[in-house]
C-alpha atoms as a PDB file:
ATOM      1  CA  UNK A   1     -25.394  20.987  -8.721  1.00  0.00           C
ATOM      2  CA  UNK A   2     -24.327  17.998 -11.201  1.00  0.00           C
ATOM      3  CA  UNK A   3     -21.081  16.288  -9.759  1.00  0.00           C
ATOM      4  CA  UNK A   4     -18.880  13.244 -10.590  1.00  0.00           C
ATOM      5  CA  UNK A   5     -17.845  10.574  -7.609  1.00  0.00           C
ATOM      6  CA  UNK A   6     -14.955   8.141  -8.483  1.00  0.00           C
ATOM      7  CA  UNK A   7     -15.420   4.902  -6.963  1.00  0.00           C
ATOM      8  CA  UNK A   8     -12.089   3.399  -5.998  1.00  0.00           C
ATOM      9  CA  UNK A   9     -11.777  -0.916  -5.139  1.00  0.00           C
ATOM     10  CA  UNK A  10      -8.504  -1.835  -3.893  1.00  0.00           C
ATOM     11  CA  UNK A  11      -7.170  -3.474  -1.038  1.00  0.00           C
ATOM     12  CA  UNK A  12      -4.818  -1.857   1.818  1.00  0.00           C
ATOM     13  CA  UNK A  13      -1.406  -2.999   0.963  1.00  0.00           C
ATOM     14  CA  UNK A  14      -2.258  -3.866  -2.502  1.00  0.00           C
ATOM     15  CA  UNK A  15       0.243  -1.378  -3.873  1.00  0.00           C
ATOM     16  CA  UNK A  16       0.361  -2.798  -8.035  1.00  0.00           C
ATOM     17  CA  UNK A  17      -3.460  -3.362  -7.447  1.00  0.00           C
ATOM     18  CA  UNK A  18      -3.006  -6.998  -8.542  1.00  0.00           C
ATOM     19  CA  UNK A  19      -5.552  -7.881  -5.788  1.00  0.00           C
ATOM     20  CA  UNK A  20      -2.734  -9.869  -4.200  1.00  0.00           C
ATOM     21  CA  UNK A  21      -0.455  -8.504  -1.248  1.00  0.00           C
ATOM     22  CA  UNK A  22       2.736  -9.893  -1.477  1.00  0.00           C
ATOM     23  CA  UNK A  23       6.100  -8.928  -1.788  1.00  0.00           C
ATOM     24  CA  UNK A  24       6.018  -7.360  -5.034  1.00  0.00           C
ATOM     25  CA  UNK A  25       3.774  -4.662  -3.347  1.00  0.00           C
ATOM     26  CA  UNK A  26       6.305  -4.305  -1.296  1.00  0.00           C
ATOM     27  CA  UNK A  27       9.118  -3.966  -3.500  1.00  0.00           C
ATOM     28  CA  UNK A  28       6.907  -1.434  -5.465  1.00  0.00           C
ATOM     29  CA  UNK A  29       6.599   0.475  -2.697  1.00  0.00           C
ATOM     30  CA  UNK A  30      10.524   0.511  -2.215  1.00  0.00           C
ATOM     31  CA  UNK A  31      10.988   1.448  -5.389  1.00  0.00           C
ATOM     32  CA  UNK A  32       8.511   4.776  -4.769  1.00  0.00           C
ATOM     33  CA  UNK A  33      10.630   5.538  -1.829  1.00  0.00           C
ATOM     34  CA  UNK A  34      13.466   5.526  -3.332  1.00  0.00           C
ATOM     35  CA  UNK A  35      12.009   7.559  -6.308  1.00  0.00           C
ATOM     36  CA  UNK A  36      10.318   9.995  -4.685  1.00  0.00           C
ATOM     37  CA  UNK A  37      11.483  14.040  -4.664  1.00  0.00           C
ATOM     38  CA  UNK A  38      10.236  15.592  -1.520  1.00  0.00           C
ATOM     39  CA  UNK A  39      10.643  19.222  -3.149  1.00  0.00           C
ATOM     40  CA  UNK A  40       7.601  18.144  -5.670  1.00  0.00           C
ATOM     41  CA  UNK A  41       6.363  15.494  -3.437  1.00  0.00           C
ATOM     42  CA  UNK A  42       5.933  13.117  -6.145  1.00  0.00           C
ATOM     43  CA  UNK A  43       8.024  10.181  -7.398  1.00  0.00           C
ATOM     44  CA  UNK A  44       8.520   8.422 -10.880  1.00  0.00           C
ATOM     45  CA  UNK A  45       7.450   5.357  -9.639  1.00  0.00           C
ATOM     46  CA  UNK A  46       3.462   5.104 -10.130  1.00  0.00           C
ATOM     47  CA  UNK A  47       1.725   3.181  -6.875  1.00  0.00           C
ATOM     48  CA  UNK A  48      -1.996   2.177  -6.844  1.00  0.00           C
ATOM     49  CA  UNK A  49      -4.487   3.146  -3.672  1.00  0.00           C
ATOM     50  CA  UNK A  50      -3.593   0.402  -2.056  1.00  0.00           C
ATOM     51  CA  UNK A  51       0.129   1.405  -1.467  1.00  0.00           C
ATOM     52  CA  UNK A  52      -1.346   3.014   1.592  1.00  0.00           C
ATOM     53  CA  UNK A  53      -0.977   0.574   3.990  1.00  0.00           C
ATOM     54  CA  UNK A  54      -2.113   1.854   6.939  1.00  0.00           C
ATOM     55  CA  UNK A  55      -4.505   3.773   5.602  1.00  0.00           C
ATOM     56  CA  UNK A  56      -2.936   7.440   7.230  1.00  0.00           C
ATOM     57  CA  UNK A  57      -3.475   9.293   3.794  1.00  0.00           C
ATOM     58  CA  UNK A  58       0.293   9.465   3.089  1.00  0.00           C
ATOM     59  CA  UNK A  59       2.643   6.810   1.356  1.00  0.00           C
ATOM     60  CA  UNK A  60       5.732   6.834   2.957  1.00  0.00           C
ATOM     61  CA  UNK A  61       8.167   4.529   4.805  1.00  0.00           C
ATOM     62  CA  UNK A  62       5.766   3.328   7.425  1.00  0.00           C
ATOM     63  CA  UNK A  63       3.358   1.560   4.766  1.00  0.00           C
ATOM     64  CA  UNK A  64       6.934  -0.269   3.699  1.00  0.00           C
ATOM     65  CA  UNK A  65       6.879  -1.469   7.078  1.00  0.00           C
ATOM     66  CA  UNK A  66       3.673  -2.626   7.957  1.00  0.00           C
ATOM     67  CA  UNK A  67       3.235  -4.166   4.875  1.00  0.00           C
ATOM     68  CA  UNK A  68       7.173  -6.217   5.914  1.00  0.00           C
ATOM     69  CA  UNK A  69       5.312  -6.862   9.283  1.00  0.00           C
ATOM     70  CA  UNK A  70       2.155  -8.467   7.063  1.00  0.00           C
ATOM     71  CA  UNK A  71       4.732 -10.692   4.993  1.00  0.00           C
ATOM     72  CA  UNK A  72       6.418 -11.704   7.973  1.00  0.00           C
ATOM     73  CA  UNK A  73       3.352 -12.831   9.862  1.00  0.00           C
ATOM     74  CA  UNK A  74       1.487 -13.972   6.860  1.00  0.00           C
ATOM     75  CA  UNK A  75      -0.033 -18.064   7.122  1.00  0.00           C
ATOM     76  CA  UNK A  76       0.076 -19.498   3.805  1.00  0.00           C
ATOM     77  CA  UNK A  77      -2.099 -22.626   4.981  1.00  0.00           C
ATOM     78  CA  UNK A  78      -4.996 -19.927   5.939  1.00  0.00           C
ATOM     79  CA  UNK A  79      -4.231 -16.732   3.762  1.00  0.00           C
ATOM     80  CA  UNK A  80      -4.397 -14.560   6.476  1.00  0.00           C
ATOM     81  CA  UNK A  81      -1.837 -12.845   8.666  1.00  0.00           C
ATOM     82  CA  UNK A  82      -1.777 -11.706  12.755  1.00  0.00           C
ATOM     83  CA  UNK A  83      -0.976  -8.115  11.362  1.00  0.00           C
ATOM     84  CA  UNK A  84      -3.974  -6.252  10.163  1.00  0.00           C
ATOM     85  CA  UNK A  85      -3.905  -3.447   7.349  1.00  0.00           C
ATOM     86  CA  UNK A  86      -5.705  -0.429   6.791  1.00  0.00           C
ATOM     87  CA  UNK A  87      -6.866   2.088   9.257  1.00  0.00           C
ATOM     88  CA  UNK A  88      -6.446   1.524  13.065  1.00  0.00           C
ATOM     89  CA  UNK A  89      -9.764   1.332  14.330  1.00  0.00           C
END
């Protein structure tokens, strides 16, 4: 049976897939929220893979804040940041 599989790079968080989480993802993802009909379950804001933050399948209010929690914790001197994205292990 011939098939197609999409291959998909983008970082958790990474909402704008800029390839840089920062607070424009987050403000992206704001804007989606605030956008977003729950009788169509769509909004009119476009997000990228990466607006999944946590990596649960679903973009919703708790990717806004994990990704605040990221920002908040983030070390500019090492790029890095003591809250991890993506799927709980």
């Amino acid at each position: 049976v011939d098939g197609t599989v999409e291959v998909i790079d983008f970082g958790y968080g990474d909402a704008n897939g800029d390839g840089v989480v920062n607070g424009r993802d987050v403000l992206l993802l704001r804007k989606y929220m605030a956008n977003y009909d729950f009788d169509t379950g769509t909004s009119s804001v476009e997000v990228g893979a990466g607006a999944d933050a946590n990596g649960d399948g679903v973009v919703n209010g708790r990717d806004v804040l994990l990704l605040r929690k990221y920002m908040a914790n983030y070390d500019f001197d090492t790029g890095t940041s003591s809250v991890v994205l993506g799927p709980k292990e």
